[in-house]
Protein backbone atom coordinates (compact mmCIF):
# COMPACT_ATOMS: atom_id res chain seq x y z
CA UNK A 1 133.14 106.31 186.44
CA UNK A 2 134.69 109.86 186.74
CA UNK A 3 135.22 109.33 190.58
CA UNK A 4 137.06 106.36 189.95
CA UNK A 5 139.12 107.45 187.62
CA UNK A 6 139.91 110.04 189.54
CA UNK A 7 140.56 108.84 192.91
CA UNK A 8 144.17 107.21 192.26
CA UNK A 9 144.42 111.06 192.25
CA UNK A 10 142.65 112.02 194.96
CA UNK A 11 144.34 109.11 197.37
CA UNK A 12 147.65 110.95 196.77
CA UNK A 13 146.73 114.49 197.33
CA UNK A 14 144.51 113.47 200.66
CA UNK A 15 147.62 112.70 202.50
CA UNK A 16 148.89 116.37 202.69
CA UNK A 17 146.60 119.47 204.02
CA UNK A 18 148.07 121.86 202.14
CA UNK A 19 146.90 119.69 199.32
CA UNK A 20 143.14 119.30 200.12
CA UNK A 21 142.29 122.64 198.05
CA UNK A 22 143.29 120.47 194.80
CA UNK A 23 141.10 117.39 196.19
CA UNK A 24 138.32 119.41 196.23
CA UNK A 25 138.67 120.70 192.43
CA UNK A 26 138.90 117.07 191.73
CA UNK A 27 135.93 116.42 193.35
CA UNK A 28 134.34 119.23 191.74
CA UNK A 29 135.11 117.75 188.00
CA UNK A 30 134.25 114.72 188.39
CA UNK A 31 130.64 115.69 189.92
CA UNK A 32 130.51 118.09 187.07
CA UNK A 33 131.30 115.44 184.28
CA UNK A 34 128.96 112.93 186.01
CA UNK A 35 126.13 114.79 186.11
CA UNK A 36 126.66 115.89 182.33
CA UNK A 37 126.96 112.16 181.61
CA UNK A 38 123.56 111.50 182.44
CA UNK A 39 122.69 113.82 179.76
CA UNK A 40 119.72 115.75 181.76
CA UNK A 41 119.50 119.50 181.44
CA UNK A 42 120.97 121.42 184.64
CA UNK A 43 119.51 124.89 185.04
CA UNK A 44 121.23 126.61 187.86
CA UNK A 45 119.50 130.18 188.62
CA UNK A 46 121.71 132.74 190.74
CA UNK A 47 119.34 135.25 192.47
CA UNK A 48 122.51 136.32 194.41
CA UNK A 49 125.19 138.07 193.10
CA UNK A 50 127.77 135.96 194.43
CA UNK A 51 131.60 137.21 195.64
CA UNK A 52 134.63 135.65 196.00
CA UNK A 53 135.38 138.11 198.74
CA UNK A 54 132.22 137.69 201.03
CA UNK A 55 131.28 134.53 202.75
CA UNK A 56 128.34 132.76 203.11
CA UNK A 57 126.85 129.95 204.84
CA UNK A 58 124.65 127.79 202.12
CA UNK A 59 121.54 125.95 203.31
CA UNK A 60 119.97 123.56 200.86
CA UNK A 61 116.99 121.29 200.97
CA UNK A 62 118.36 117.84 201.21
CA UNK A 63 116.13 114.81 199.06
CA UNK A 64 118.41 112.67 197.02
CA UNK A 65 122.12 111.35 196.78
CA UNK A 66 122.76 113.59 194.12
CA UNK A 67 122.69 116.96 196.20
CA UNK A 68 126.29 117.14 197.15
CA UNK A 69 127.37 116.63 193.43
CA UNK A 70 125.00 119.34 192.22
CA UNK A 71 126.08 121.25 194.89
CA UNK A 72 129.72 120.78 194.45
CA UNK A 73 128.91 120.78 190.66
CA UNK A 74 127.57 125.04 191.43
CA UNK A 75 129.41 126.57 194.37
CA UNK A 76 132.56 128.14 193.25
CA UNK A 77 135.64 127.89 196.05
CA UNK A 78 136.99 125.62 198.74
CA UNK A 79 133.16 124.93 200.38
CA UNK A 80 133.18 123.07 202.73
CA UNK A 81 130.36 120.44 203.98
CA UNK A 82 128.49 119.41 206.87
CA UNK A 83 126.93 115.85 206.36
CA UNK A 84 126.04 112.99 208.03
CA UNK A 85 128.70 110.33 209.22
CA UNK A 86 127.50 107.42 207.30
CA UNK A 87 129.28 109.26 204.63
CA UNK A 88 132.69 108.70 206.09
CA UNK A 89 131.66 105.03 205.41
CA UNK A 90 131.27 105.00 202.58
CA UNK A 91 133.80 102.71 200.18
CA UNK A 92 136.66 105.21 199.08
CA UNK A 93 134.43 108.41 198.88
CA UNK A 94 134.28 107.83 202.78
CA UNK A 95 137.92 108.47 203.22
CA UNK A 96 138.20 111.72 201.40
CA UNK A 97 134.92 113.04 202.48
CA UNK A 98 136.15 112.25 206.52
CA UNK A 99 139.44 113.91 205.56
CA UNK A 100 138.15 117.29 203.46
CA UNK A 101 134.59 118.11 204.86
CA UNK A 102 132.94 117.29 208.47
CA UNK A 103 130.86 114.57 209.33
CA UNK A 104 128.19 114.27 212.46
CA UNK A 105 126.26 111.92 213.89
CA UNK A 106 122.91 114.08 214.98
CA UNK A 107 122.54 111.24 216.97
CA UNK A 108 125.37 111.92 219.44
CA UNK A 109 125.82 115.35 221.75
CA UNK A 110 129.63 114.68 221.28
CA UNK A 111 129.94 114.18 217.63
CA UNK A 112 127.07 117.51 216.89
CA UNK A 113 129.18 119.76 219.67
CA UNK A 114 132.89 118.75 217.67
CA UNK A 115 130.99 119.47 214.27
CA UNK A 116 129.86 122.50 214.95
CA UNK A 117 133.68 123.69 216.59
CA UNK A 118 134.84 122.43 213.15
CA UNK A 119 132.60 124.25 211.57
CA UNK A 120 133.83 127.52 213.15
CA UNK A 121 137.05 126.82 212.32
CA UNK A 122 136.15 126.02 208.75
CA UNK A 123 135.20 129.87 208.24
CA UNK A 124 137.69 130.86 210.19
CA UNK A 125 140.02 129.46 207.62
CA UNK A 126 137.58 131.49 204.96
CA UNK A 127 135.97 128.66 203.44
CA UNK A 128 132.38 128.44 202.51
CA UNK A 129 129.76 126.67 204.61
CA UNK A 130 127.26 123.95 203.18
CA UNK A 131 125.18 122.72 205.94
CA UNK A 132 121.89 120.49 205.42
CA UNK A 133 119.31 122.17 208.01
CA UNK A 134 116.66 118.78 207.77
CA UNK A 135 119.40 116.89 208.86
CA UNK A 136 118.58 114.27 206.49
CA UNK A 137 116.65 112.46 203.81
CA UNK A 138 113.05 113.01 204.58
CA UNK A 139 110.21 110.48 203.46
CA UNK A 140 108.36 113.52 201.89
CA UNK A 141 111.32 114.61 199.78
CA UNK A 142 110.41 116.87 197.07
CA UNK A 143 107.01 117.99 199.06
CA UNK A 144 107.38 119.10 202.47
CA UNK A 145 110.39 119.70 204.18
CA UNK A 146 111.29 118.57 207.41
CA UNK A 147 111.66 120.98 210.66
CA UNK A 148 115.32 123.08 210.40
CA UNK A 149 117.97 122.39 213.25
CA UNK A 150 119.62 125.46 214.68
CA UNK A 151 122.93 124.70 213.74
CA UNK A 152 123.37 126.59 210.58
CA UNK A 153 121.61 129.61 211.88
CA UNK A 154 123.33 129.93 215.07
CA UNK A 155 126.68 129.65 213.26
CA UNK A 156 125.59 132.32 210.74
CA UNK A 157 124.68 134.85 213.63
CA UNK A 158 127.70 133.78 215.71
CA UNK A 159 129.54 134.74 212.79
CA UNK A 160 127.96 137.57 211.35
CA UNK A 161 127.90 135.82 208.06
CA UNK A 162 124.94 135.85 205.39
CA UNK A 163 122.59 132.50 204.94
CA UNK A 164 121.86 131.77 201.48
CA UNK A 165 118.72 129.24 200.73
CA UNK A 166 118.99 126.93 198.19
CA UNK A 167 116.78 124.99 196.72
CA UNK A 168 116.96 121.94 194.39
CA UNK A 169 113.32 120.73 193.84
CA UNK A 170 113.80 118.24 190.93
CA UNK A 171 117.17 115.62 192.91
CA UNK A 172 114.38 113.60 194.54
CA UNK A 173 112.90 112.76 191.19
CA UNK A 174 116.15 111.73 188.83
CA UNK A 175 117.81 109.91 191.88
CA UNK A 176 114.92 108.55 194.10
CA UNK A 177 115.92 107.21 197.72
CA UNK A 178 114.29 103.65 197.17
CA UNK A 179 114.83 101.79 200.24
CA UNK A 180 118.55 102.09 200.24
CA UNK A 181 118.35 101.11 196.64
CA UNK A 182 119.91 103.32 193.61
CA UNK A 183 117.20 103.75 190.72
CA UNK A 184 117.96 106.45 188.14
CA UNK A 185 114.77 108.14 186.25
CA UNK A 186 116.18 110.73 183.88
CA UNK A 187 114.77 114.43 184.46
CA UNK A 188 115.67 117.81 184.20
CA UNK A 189 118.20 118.86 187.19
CA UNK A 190 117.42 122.98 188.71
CA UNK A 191 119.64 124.65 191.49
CA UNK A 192 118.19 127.75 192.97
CA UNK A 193 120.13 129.89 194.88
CA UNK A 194 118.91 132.81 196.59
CA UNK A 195 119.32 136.23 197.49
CA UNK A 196 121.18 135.70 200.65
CA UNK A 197 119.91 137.46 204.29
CA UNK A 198 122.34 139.50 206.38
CA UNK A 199 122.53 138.43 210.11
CA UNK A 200 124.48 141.54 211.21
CA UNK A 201 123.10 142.98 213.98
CA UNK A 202 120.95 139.52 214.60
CA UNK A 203 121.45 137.64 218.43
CA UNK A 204 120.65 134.13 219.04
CA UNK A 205 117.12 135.02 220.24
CA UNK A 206 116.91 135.94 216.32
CA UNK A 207 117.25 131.93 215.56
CA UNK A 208 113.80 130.51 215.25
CA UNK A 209 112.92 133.84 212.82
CA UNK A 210 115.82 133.28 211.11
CA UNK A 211 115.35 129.39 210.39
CA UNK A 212 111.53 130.17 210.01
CA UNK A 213 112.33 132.18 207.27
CA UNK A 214 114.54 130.47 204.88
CA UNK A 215 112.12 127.69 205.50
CA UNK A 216 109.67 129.60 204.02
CA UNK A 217 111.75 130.57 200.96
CA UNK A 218 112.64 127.11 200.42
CA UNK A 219 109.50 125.31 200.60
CA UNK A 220 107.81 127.90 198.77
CA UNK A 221 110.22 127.15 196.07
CA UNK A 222 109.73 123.33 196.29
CA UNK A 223 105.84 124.10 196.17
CA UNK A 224 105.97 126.06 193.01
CA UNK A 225 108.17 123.79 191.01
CA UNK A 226 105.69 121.09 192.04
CA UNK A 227 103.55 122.90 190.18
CA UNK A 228 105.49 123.69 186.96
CA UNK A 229 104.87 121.62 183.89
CA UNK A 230 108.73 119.13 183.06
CA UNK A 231 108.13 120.03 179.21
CA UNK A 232 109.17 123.78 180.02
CA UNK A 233 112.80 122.46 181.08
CA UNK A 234 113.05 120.36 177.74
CA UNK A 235 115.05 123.26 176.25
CA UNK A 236 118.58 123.15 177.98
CA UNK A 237 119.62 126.55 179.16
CA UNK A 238 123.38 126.65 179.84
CA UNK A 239 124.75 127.36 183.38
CA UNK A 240 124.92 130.99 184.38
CA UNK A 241 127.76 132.66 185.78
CA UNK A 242 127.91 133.46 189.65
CA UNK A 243 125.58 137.02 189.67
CA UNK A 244 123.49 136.19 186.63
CA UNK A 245 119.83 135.27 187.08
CA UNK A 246 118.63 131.80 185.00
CA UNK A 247 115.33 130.77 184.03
């Protein structure tokens, strides 16, 4: 409901670049206000101490529909995403997603060579980087993740820019991928993001240690929250501010 509502909105605004900063905050609200209409506690624990004046290249774990909301929902600034390019298909999301944010088809050498030139233009232009490193959905979403692609590391050493893990262990269980079907089962919602790692001084040949490592962090993460009892989220803790650490 908050999307549509707002997307007489965002259907003006998309039609100007100089506008697509505003789309964004748009987006941003109304993936905050849906995600508080489902009335689930969302814990979001900072282990970085994030700045406005730095930028980073975020790689989350990727297991339900509701990352990108969560996601948009917890990153402060103009991010901007990589995802795949079924979203550009999708009925009037599609059009502002293909418009503000990059899609790929990791199916096709010519779609994942122009994403990854738009991605260096994207921080060239100072925004933020979201990139998925699984690629997609995996079948064991919420347990194991899948192998990383390059992409996101390469870019980061390329650039000289920090990669920040995140991890969102609980997605997979309040907005289970069902066969293509939508099935909501109310549970607590956690963001994790962590203390990013510097790449200066890294060369490619640094990649595979690089993506081995914030695999690591990651599934670690996902591993641990496995383990954690859902009655310890019951009481809602309020979003922290960018820097603070949550429980």
């Amino acid at each position: 409901m908050p999307f549509v509502v707002t997307y007489p909105f965002q259907a003006v605004l998309i039609r100007r670049q100089r506008w697509y900063r505003h789309v964004h905050g748009i987006n941003r609200f109304w993936s905050s206000s849906a995600l508080r209409m489902f009335l689930a506690p969302i814990i979001v624990e900072w282990r970085m101490r994030f700045s406005h004046k730095e930028q980073y290249i975020f790689t989350p774990n990727h297991s339900s529909y509701l990352d990108i909301p969560l996601l948009l929902h917890t990153i402060p600034g103009f991010i901007n995403f990589v995802g795949k390019s079924s979203l550009a298909k999708v009925p009037l999301w599609g059009k502002v997603y293909e418009k503000l944010y990059i899609s790929v088809d990791r199916k096709s050498a010519i779609s994942s060579a122009k994403s990854y030139i738009q991605s260096m233009r994207s921080l060239e232009q100072g925004r933020n980087l979201v990139i998925f490193p699984e690629g997609t959905i995996p079948p064991t979403a919420g347990e194991e993740l899948l192998p990383f692609k390059d992409g996101p590391f390469r870019l980061a050493i390329e650039k000289q820019l920090p990669v920040v893990p995140v991890t969102m262990p609980f997605n997979h269980r309040f907005l289970p991928v069902l066969d293509g079907k939508l099935r909501v089962r109310w549970h607590p919602l956690k963001i994790v993001l962590h203390e990013p790692i510097e790449t200066k001084g890294m060369t490619l040949q640094d990649v595979p240690a690089l993506k081995e490592r914030v695999h690591h962090i990651i599934q670690t993460e996902i591993t641990k929250h496995n383990k954690i009892d859902v009655n310890r989220y019951s009481n809602h803790q309020k979003d922290r501010a960018p820097g603070q650490a949550g429980v």
